[in-house]
Structures are given as structure tokens and as C-alpha cells.
Protein backbone atom coordinates (compact mmCIF):
# COMPACT_ATOMS: atom_id res chain seq x y z
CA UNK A 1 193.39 24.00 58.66
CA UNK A 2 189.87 23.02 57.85
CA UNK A 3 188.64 23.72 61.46
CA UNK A 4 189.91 27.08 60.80
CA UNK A 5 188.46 27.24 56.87
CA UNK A 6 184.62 26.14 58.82
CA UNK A 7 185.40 29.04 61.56
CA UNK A 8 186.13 31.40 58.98
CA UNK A 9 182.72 30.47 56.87
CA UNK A 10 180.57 30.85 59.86
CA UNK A 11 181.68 34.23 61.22
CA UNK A 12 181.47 35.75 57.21
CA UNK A 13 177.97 33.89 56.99
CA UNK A 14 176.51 36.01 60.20
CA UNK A 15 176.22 39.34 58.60
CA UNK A 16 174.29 37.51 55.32
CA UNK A 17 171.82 36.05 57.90
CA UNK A 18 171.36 39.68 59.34
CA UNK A 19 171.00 41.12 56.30
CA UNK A 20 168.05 38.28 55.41
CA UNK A 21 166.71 39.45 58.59
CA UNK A 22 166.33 42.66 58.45
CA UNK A 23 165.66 42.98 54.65
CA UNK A 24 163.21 39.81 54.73
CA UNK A 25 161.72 39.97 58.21
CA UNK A 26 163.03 36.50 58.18
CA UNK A 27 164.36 35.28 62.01
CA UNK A 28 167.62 33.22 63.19
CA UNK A 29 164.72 29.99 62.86
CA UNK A 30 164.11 30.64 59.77
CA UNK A 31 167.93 29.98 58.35
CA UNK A 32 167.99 27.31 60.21
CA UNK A 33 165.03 25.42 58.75
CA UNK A 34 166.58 26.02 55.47
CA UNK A 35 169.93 24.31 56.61
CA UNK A 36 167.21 21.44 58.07
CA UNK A 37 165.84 21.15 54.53
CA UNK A 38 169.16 21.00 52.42
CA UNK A 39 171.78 19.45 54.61
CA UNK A 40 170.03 16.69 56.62
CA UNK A 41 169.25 13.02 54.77
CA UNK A 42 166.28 11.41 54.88
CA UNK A 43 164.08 14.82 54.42
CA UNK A 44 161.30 14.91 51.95
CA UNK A 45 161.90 17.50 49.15
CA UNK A 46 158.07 18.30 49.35
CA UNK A 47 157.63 18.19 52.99
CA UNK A 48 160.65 20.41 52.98
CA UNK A 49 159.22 22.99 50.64
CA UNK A 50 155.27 23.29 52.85
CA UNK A 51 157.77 23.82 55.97
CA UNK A 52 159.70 26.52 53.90
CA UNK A 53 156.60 28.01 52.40
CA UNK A 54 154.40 28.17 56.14
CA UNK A 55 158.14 29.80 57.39
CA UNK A 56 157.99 32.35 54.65
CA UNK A 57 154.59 32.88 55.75
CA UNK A 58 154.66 33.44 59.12
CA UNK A 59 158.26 35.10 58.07
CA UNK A 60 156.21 37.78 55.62
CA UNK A 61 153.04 37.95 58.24
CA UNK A 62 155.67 38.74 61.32
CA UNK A 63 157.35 41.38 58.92
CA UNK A 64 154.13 42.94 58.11
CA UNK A 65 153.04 43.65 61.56
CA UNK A 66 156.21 44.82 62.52
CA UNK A 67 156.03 47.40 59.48
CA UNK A 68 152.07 47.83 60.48
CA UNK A 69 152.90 48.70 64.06
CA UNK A 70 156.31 50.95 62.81
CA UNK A 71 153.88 52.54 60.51
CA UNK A 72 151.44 53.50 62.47
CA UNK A 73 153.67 54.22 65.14
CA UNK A 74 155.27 56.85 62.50
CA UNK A 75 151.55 58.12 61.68
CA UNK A 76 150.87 58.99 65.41
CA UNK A 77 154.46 60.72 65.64
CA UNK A 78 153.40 62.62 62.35
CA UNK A 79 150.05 63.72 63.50
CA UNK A 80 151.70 64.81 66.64
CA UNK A 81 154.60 66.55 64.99
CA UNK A 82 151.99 68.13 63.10
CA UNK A 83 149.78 69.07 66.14
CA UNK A 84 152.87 70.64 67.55
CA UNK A 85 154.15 72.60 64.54
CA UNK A 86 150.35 73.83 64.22
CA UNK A 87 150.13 74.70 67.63
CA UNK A 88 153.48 76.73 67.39
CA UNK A 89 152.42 78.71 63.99
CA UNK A 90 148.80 79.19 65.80
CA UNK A 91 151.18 80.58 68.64
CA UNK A 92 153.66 82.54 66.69
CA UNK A 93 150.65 84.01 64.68
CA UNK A 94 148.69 85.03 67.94
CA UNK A 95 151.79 86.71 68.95
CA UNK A 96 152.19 88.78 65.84
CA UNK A 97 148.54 89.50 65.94
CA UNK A 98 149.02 90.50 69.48
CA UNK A 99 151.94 92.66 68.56
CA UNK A 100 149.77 94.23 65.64
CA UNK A 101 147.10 95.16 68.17
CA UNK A 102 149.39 96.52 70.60
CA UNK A 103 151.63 98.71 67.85
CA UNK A 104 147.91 99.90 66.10
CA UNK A 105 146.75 101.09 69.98
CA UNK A 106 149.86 102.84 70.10
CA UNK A 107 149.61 104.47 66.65
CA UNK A 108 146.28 105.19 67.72
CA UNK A 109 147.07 106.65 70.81
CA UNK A 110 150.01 108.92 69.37
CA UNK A 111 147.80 110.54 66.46
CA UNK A 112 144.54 110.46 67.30
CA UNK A 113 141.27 111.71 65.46
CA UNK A 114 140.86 115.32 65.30
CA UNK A 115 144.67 116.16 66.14
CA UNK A 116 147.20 118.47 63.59
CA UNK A 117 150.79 119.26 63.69
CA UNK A 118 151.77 122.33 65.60
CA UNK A 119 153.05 124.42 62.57
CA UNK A 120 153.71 124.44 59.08
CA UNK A 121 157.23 125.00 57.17
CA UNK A 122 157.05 125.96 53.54
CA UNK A 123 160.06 126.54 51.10
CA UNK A 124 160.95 129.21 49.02
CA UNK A 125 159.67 127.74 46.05
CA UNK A 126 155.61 127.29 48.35
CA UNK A 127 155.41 130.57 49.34
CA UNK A 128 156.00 131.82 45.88
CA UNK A 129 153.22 129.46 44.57
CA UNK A 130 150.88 130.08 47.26
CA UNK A 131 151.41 133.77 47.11
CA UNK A 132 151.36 133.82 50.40
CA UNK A 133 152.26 137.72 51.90
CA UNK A 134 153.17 138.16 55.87
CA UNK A 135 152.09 141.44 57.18
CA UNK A 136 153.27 142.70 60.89
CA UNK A 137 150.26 143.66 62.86
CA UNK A 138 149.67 147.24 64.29
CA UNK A 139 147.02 149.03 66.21
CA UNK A 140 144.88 152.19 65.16
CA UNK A 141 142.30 154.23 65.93
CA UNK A 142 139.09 152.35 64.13
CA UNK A 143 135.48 153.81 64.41
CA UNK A 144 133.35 152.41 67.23
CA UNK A 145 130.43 150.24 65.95
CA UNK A 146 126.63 150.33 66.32
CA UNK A 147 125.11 146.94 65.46
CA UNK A 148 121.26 146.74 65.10
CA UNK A 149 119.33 144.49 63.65
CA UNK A 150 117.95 145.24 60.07
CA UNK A 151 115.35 144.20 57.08
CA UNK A 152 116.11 144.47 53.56
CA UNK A 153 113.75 147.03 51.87
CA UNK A 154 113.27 148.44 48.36
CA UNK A 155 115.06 151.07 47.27
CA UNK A 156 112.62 153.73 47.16
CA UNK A 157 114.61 155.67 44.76
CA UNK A 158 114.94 152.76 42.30
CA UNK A 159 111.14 151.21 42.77
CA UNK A 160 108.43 152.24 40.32
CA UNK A 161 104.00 151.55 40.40
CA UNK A 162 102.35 150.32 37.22
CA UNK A 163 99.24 151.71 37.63
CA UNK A 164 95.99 152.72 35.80
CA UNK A 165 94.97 156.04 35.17
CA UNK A 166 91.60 155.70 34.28
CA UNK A 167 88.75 152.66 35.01
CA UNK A 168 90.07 149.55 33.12
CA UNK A 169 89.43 145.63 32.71
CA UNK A 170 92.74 143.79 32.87
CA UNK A 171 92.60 141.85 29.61
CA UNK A 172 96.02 139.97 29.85
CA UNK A 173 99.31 139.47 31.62
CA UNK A 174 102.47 139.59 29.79
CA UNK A 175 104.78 138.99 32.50
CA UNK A 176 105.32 137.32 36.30
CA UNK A 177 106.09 137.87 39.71
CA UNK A 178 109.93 137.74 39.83
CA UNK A 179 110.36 138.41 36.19
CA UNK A 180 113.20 140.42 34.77
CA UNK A 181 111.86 142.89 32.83
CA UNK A 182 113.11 145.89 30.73
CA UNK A 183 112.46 149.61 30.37
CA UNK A 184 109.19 150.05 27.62
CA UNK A 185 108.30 145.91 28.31
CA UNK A 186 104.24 145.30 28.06
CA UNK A 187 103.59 144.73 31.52
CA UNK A 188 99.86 143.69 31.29
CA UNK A 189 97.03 144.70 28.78
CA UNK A 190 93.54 146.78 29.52
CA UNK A 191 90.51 147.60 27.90
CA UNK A 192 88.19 150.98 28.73
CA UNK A 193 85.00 152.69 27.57
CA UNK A 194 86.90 155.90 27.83
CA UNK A 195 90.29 155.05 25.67
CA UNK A 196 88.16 153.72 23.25
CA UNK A 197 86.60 157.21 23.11
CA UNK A 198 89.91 158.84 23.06
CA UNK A 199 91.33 156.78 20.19
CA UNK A 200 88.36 157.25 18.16
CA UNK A 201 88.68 161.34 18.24
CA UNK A 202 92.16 160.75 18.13
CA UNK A 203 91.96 158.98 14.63
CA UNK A 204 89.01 161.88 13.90
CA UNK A 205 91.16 164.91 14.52
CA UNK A 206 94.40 163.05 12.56
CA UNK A 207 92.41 162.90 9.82
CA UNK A 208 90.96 166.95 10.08
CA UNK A 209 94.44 167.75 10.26
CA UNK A 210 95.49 165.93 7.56
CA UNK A 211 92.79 167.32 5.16
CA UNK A 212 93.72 170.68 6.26
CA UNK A 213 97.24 170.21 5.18
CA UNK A 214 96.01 168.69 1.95
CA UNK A 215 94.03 171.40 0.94
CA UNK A 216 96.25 174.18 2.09
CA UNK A 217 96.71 177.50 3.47
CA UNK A 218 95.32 179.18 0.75
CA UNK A 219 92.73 177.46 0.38
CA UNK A 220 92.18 176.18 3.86
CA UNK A 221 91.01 179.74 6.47
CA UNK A 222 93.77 180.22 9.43
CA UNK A 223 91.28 179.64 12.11
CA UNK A 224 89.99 176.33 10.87
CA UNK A 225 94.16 174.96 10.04
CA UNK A 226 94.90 176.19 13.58
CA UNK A 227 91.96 174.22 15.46
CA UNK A 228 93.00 171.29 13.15
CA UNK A 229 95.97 171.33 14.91
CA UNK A 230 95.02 172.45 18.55
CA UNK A 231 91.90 169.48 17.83
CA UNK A 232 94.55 166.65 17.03
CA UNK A 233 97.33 167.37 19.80
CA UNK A 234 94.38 167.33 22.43
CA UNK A 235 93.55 163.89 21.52
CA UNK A 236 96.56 162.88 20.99
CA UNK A 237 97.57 164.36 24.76
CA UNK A 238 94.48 162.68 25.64
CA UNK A 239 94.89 158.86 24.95
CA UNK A 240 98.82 159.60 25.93
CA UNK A 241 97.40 160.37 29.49
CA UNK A 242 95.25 157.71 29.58
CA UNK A 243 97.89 155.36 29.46
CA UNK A 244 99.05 154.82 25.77
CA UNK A 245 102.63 154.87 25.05
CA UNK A 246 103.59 157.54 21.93
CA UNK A 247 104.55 154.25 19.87
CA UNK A 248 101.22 152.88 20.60
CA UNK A 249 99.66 156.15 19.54
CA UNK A 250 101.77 156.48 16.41
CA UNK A 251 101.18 152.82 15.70
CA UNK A 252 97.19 153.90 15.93
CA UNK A 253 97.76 156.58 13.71
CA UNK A 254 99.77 154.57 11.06
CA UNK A 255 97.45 151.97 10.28
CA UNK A 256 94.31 154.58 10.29
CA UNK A 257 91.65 152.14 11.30
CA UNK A 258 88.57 152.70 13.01
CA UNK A 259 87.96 149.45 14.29
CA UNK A 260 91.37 149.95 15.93
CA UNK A 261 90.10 151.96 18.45
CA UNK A 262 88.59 149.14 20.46
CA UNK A 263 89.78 150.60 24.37
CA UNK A 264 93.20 148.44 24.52
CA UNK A 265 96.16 149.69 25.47
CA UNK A 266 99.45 148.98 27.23
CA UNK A 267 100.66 149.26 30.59
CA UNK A 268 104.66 149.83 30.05
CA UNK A 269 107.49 149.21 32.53
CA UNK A 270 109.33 152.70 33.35
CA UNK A 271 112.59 150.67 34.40
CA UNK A 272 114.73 148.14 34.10
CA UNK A 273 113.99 145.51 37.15
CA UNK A 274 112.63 142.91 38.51
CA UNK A 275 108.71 142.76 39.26
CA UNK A 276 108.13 141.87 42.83
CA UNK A 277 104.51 142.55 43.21
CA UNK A 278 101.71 141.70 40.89
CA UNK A 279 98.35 141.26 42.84
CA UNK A 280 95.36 140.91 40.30
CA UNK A 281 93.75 138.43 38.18
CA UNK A 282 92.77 138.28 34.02
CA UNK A 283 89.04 140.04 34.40
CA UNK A 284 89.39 142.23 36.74
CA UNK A 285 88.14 145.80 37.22
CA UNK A 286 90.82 148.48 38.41
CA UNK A 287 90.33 151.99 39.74
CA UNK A 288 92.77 154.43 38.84
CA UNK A 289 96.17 154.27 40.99
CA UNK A 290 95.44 150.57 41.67
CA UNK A 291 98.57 148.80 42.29
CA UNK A 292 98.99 146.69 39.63
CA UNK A 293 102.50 146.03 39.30
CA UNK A 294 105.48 147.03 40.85
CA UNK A 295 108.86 147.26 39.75
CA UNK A 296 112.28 147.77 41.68
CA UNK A 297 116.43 147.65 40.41
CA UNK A 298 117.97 144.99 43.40
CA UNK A 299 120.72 145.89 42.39
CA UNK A 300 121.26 148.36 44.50
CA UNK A 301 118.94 148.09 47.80
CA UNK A 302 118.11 149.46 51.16
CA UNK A 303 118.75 147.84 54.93
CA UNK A 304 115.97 149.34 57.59
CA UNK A 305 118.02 149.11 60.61
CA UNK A 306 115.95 150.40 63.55
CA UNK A 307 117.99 152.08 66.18
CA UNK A 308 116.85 152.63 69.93
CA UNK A 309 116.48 156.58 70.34
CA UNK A 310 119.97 158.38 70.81
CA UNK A 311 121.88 155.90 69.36
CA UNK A 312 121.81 157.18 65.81
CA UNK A 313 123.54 160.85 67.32
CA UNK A 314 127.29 159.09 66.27
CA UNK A 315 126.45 158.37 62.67
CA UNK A 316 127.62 160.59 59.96
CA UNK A 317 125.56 160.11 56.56
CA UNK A 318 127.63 158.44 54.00
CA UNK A 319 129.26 156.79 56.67
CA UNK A 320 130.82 153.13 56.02
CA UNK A 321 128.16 150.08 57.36
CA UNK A 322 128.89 146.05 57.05
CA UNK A 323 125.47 144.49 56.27
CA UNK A 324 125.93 140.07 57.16
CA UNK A 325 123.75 137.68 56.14
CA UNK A 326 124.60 134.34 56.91
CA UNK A 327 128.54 134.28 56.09
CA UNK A 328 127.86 136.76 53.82
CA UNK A 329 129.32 140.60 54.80
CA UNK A 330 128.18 142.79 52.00
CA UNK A 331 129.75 147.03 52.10
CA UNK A 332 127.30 149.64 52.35
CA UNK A 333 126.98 153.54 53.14
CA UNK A 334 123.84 155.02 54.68
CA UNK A 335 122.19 156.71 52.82
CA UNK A 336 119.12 158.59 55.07
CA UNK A 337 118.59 159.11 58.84
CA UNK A 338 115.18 159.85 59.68
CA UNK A 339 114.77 162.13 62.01
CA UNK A 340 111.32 161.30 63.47
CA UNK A 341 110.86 158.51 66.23
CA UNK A 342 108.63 155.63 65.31
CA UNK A 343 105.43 156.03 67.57
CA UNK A 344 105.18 152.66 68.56
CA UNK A 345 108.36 151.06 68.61
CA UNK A 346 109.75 154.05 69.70
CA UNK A 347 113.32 153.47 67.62
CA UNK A 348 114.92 155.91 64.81
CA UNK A 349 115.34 154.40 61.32
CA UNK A 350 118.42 154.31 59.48
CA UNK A 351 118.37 153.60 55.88
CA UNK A 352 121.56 151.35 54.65
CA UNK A 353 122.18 151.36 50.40
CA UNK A 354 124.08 148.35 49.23
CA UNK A 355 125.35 146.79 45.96
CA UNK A 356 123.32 143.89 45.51
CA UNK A 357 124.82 142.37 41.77
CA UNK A 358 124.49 138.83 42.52
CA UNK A 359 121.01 139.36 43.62
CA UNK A 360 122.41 137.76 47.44
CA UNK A 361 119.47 140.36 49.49
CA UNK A 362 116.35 140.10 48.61
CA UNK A 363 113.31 142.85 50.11
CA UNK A 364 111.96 141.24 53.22
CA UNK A 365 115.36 139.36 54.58
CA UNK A 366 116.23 140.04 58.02
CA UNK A 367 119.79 140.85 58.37
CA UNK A 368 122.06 142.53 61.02
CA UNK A 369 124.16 145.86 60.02
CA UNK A 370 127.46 147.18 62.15
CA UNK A 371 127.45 150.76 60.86
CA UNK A 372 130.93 153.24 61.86
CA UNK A 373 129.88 156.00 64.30
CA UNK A 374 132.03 159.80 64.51
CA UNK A 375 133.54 157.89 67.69
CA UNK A 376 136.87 155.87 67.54
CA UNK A 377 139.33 153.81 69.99
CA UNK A 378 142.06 152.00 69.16
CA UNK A 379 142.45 148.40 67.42
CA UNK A 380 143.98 146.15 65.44
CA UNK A 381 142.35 145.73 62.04
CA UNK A 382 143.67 142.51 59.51
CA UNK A 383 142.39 141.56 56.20
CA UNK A 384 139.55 138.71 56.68
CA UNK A 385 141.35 135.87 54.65
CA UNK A 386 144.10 136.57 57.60
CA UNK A 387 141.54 134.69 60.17
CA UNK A 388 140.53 131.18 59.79
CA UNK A 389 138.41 128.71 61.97
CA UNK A 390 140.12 125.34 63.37
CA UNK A 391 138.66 122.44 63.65
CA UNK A 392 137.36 123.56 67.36
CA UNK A 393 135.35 125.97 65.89
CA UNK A 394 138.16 128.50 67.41
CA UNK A 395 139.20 131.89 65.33
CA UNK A 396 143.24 131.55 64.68
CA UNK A 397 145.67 133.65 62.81
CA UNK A 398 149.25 132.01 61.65
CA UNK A 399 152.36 133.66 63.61
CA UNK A 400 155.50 133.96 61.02
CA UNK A 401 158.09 132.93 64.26
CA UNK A 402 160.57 132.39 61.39
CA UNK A 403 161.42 131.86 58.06
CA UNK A 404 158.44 130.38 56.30
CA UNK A 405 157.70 128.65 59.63
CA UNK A 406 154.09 129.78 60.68
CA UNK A 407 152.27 128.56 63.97
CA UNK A 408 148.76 129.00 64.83
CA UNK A 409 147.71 131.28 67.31
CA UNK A 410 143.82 131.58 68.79
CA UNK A 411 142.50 135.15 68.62
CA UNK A 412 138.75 137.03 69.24
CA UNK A 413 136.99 138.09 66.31
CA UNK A 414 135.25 141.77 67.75
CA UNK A 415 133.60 142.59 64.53
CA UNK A 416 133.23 142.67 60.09
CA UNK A 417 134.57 145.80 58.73
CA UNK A 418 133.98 144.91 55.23
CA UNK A 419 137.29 143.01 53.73
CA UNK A 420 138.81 143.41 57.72
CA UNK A 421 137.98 142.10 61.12
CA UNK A 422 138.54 143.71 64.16
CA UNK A 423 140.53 141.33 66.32
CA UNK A 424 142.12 140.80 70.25
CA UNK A 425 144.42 138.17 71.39
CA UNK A 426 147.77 139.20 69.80
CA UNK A 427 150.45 141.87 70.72
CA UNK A 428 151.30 144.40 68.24
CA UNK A 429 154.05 144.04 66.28
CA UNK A 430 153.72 140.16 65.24
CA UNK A 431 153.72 138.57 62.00
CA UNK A 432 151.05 136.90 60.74
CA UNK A 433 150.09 135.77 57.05
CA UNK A 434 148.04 137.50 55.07
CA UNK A 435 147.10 136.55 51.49
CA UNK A 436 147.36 132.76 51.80
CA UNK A 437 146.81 132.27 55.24
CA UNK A 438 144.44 129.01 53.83
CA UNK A 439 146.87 127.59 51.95
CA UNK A 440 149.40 127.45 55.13
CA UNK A 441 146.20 125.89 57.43
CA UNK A 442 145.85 123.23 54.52
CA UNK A 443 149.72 123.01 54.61
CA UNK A 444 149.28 121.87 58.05
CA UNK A 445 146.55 120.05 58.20
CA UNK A 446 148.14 117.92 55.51
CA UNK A 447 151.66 117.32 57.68
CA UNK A 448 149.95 116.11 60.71
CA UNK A 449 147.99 113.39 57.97
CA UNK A 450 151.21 112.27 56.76
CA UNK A 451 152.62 112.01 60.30
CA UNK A 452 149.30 109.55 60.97
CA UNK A 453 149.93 107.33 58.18
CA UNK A 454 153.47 106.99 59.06
């Protein structure tokens, strides 16, 4: 029974012991040196306890390299574990970049720069907004052109000279070159011997005739009231054809003073217009007919187009003419054919009026004309907003193939006839959009940029 009692103590005291060790670092020597201290006789309590405290030291040194060398053991598995994870995101991440790159080349490839989609749809509810109208194209007989090459000229008509009629001295300027001016505007001030004279028996024979009246017919002899009055409308006829206006003669008259009649007069625009010519300076000494001034309307102007000799046979006058300038096609009619050669260039002239309200032509320009001859052949004629460029530079009208479905189709623009172009390139009978033919290119110009950013 107590063999079995000191069996049964030692097999429950094994698992303490391990638990020492591995909680303490302490080894199977170190329980035993405890046992050595407490159980055997003769043992020195104090050399016991400097064996037990060099144990525990050795005990606690042996435990801390052990957790030293598991520590840093963990540190290099750490470090690699975090080498590896690093290595795998750098991976994963060089992946998805790749896969970025690769899906952006393809997006790339599928919508590249410069491309559109190859029609348009719009709803009910656009083509009401847009006012877009469809019109079925049809061929006539259209007048054959004759395009020449032209310069914008005053109108002859509508063009007046301020001019002198007797010597003057220009004494002042009262308006520019390019000025607006309006009909009985001071143009430019002059001073003469001979108005002076004329003003001075102008104010003399006002004043006979108004003595004349004063006095009477009964007092007054016939013959002497008559060359009163035959006295004062000869000077008064006199300084009018010098150059004074009536109101500057009646304005003379009215104030009656002789010291008024100092030579200086007015030169007065006969027209509204613009002054395009004004070559003289303050000072200077004019003839009569010198060309001070001159005067035209731009709103309405001519087009000089020179045509080679026969050509201007086929044209009718009033007939219809397109004048362009730049991307500008302005409507005209002709207005005079001459019907002599021109000696040296040896080409007919063919004068071209135009409307000219916002002042787009101006005398000078070079410009080219297409002017409708007697002669026709057929051709299909559509409105000009019907024809748009694409981003080739290419001419294209929009095919109706269905219901508010349009496609683009490339055409040849022949020539301007005013608000229509003469086109080839599409059969007869095919629906294109008219008014609003923009607003379906912008329509599709707009699906092909959604298509790219999705």
C-alpha cells in the first residue's frame, strides 16, 4: 500500500515538472537540485540557496535564448511572410494593370479617334423638336451655269462726286474716309474770291428788293420794282451755283450781315452713304470738278464679272446670278451687259447688282459669280442646309431608310444656286432631310461619343 501511495505521487508529480519546464524554462536538473536542497541532511541552507539561485540563472539565461532564437526565428518567418504576401499583391496588381492595358488597347482599337456611328435614330418626340422635314429628291431641268471670276464695283447708279464748281481753298473737313454720312451732311468747307463776290451782291440786291417793297408800287416805278427782283434772283441763282445750299443762302439772308460774306460755303452730301474716297488735304487749292469726295449706297452694289467673248450670248438680263465670297453665297440679278469687247483683255463685261445690308462686299473684293444662262439640262436641286461636310472634308446628305432612322450618304456638290446646290451621287426618288439635316449629323456624332465612353 505505500509502495503503491509513492508510485501514485510520482506519476501525478511528472506533468507539474513539465509544466515548470515549459512555463519556467527550468530543466529535469533543475527539480532535482531542489529535491538535493530540501530532502538530503547535512546540506547547508545557504549553500543550498547560491546553488538554487546560479540554477535559476542559468534556468532564466537558457530560457531567454531559447525565446531569443524562437523570436527571431518568428521575425525572419514574418519578414518572409511579408516578402511573399508583397510579392503576390505586387503580382496580382501587375496583372490587373496588365489587364487594364490590354482592355484600354482594345477600347482603343474598337472606337478610335475620328470614327462616328453609322446612323442616327430619333423619336417622335426629336424630330418634332428639331423640326426636322424629309423631302424625296427629284430631278429637273435647272439653267446651265457660267462661272467667271468677278470684282466688286460701285454702283454707278447709287455713287455720287462732291465736287467744286468754282476755284476754292479747302478750309476744313467735316467728315472721313469710311464715314456714314447722310443726305444735306457738311462734307468739307471752302473759301473763294468769287463767292465772296456773289454773297456780297447777293446781300446788295436783297436789300434793293426789299426797299422796293417798302416803298411800294405806287410810289416805287414798274421798271425799277421789276429789276429789283430780276437783280436779287440772279444773285441769289448765282451763289446757289457756286456751291451754296438754299439754307445756306437763306441763312445769309436772315442775319443780313456784310461781314458774312467772307467766301465760305458748304460742300453738301447729295445721298445717303458711305464716303469711300476723300483725297485732299486742309489748304489746298481745287479746280472746279476736282474730286473731292465721293459718296456711294453699299447697300446695293455691282460684281464686274469679265466674260471671255461669246460666252455672255446665253445670259438673259435680269437673269438669276450666285455671287461667293468665302462661304458666303450672296443672290443677285444682272443688271447690264455691255456690248463692247474690252480692247486689251479682250473679254465682255457683265454687271451683277446685289443686296449688300450687312455691308459683307465691299468695292475692290475679288469674288467669283455663277450666273443662269437661257440653256438648261437636267438636275437635282436640294435646299443648302440639306448638305453638310463630315469630318473628311466629304459633302454628305442623310438618307431617311426608315422611320426617323437617317444614314449618311457622300454626294458631289456641282454648284450654289442661291438657298440650293446642285448635287450628283444619289438616285432620284430618295429621302433625305431637309430642315434639320444638322441637328441629325450632331445626333450622330453624339451616339458614336457615347458608344466611346462606354
Amino acid at each position: 500500500m505505500k509502495i503503491y501511495s509513492l508510485l501514485l505521487i510520482a506519476s501525478l508529480s511528472v506533468p507539474v515538472v513539465m509544466a515548470q519546464e515549459h512555463d519556467h524554462g527550468h530543466g529535469p536538473e533543475d527539480t532535482h537540485s531542489h529535491e538535493d536542497a530540501f530532502d538530503f541532511d547535512g546540506m547547508d541552507v545557504e549553500e543550498s540557496g547560491h546553488q538554487h539561485d546560479s540554477l535559476d540563472q542559468g534556468a532564466h539565461k537558457s530560457h531567454r535564448d531559447s525565446l531569443d532564437d524562437g523570436h527571431g526565428h518568428e521575425e525572419h518567418d514574418h519578414e518572409e511572410e511579408k516578402h511573399d504576401d508583397h510579392g503576390d499583391h505586387d503580382g496580382h496588381a501587375h496583372e490587373e494593370d496588365a489587364h487594364d492595358d490590354h482592355g484600354d488597347d482594345d477600347h482603343g482599337h474598337g472606337h478610335g479617334h475620328g470614327e462616328e456611328a453609322s446612323h442616327a435614330e430619333l423619336n417622335a418626340a426629336q424630330l418634332a423638336t428639331a423640326n426636322i422635314e424629309t423631302l424625296v429628291v427629284r430631278k429637273q431641268r435647272l439653267p446651265e451655269l457660267i462661272i467667271a471670276p468677278g470684282e466688286v464695283v460701285v454702283n454707278a447708279y447709287r455713287t455720287t462726286a462732291v465736287t467744286p464748281r468754282i476755284g476754292a481753298q479747302v478750309m476744313k473737313r467735316h467728315v472721313r474716309l469710311g464715314d456714314h454720312v447722310k443726305k444735306g451732311q457738311a462734307l468739307v468747307t471752302l473759301t473763294s474770291v468769287e463767292m465772296a463776290s456773289a454773297q456780297g451782291e447777293l446781300l446788295e440786291a436783297e436789300a434793293e428788293l426789299r426797299r422796293v417793297k417798302e416803298l411800294g408800287r405806287k410810289v416805287v416805278s414798274e421798271k425799277r420794282f421789276i429789276a429789283a427782283q430780276i437783280r436779287y434772283q440772279q444773285a441769289y441763282s448765282q451763289a446757289s451755283a457756286y456751291g451754296m445750299s438754299n439754307r445756306q443762302i437763306d441763312e445769309l439772308i436772315k442775319q443780313g450781315d456784310a461781314a458774312k460774306a467772307n467766301g465760305q460755303f458748304h460742300l453738301l452730301s447729295f445721298q445717303d452713304g458711305t464716303v469711300i474716297s476723300d483725297a485732299f488735304v486742309i489748304g489746298q487749292i481745287v479746280e472746279p470738278g476736282h474730286l473731292l469726295m465721293q459718296v456711294t449706297d453699299e447697300s446695293r452694289l455691282w460684281i464686274e464679272a469679265r466674260l471671255p467673248a461669246g460666252s455672255a450670248d446665253g445670259i438673259n438680263k435680269e437673269a438669276q446670278a450666285i455671287v461667293v465670297s468665302g462661304n458666303a453665297n450672296i443672290s443677285g440679278k444682272v443688271a447690264q451687259i455691255h456690248h463692247l469687247l474690252d480692247e486689251v483683255t479682250r473679254t465682255q463685261a457683265v454687271y451683277i447688282e446685289v443686296l449688300n445690308e450687312n455691308h459683307q462686299l465691299h468695292p475692290g473684293q475679288f469674288v467669283t459669280v455663277n450666273i443662269d444662262s437661257q440653256y438648261t439640262s437636267e438636275g437635282i436641286a436640294v435646299p443648302m442646309e440639306a448638305v453638310l461636310r463630315n469630318n473628311k472634308g466629304e459633302w454628305r446628305v442623310f438618307v431617311e431608310t426608315s422611320a426617323g432612322r437617317f444614314e449618311p450618304q457622300v454626294i458631289n456638290l456641282i454648284a450654289n444656286r442661291g438657298d440650293q446646290v446642285v448635287i450628283e451621287g444619289i438616285e432620284e426618288g430618295t429621302r433625305i432631310a431637309g430642315r434639320g439635316a444638322f441637328f441629325v449629323q450632331s445626333e450622330m456624332a453624339k451616339s458614336a461619343f457615347d458608344t466611346h465612353n462606354h
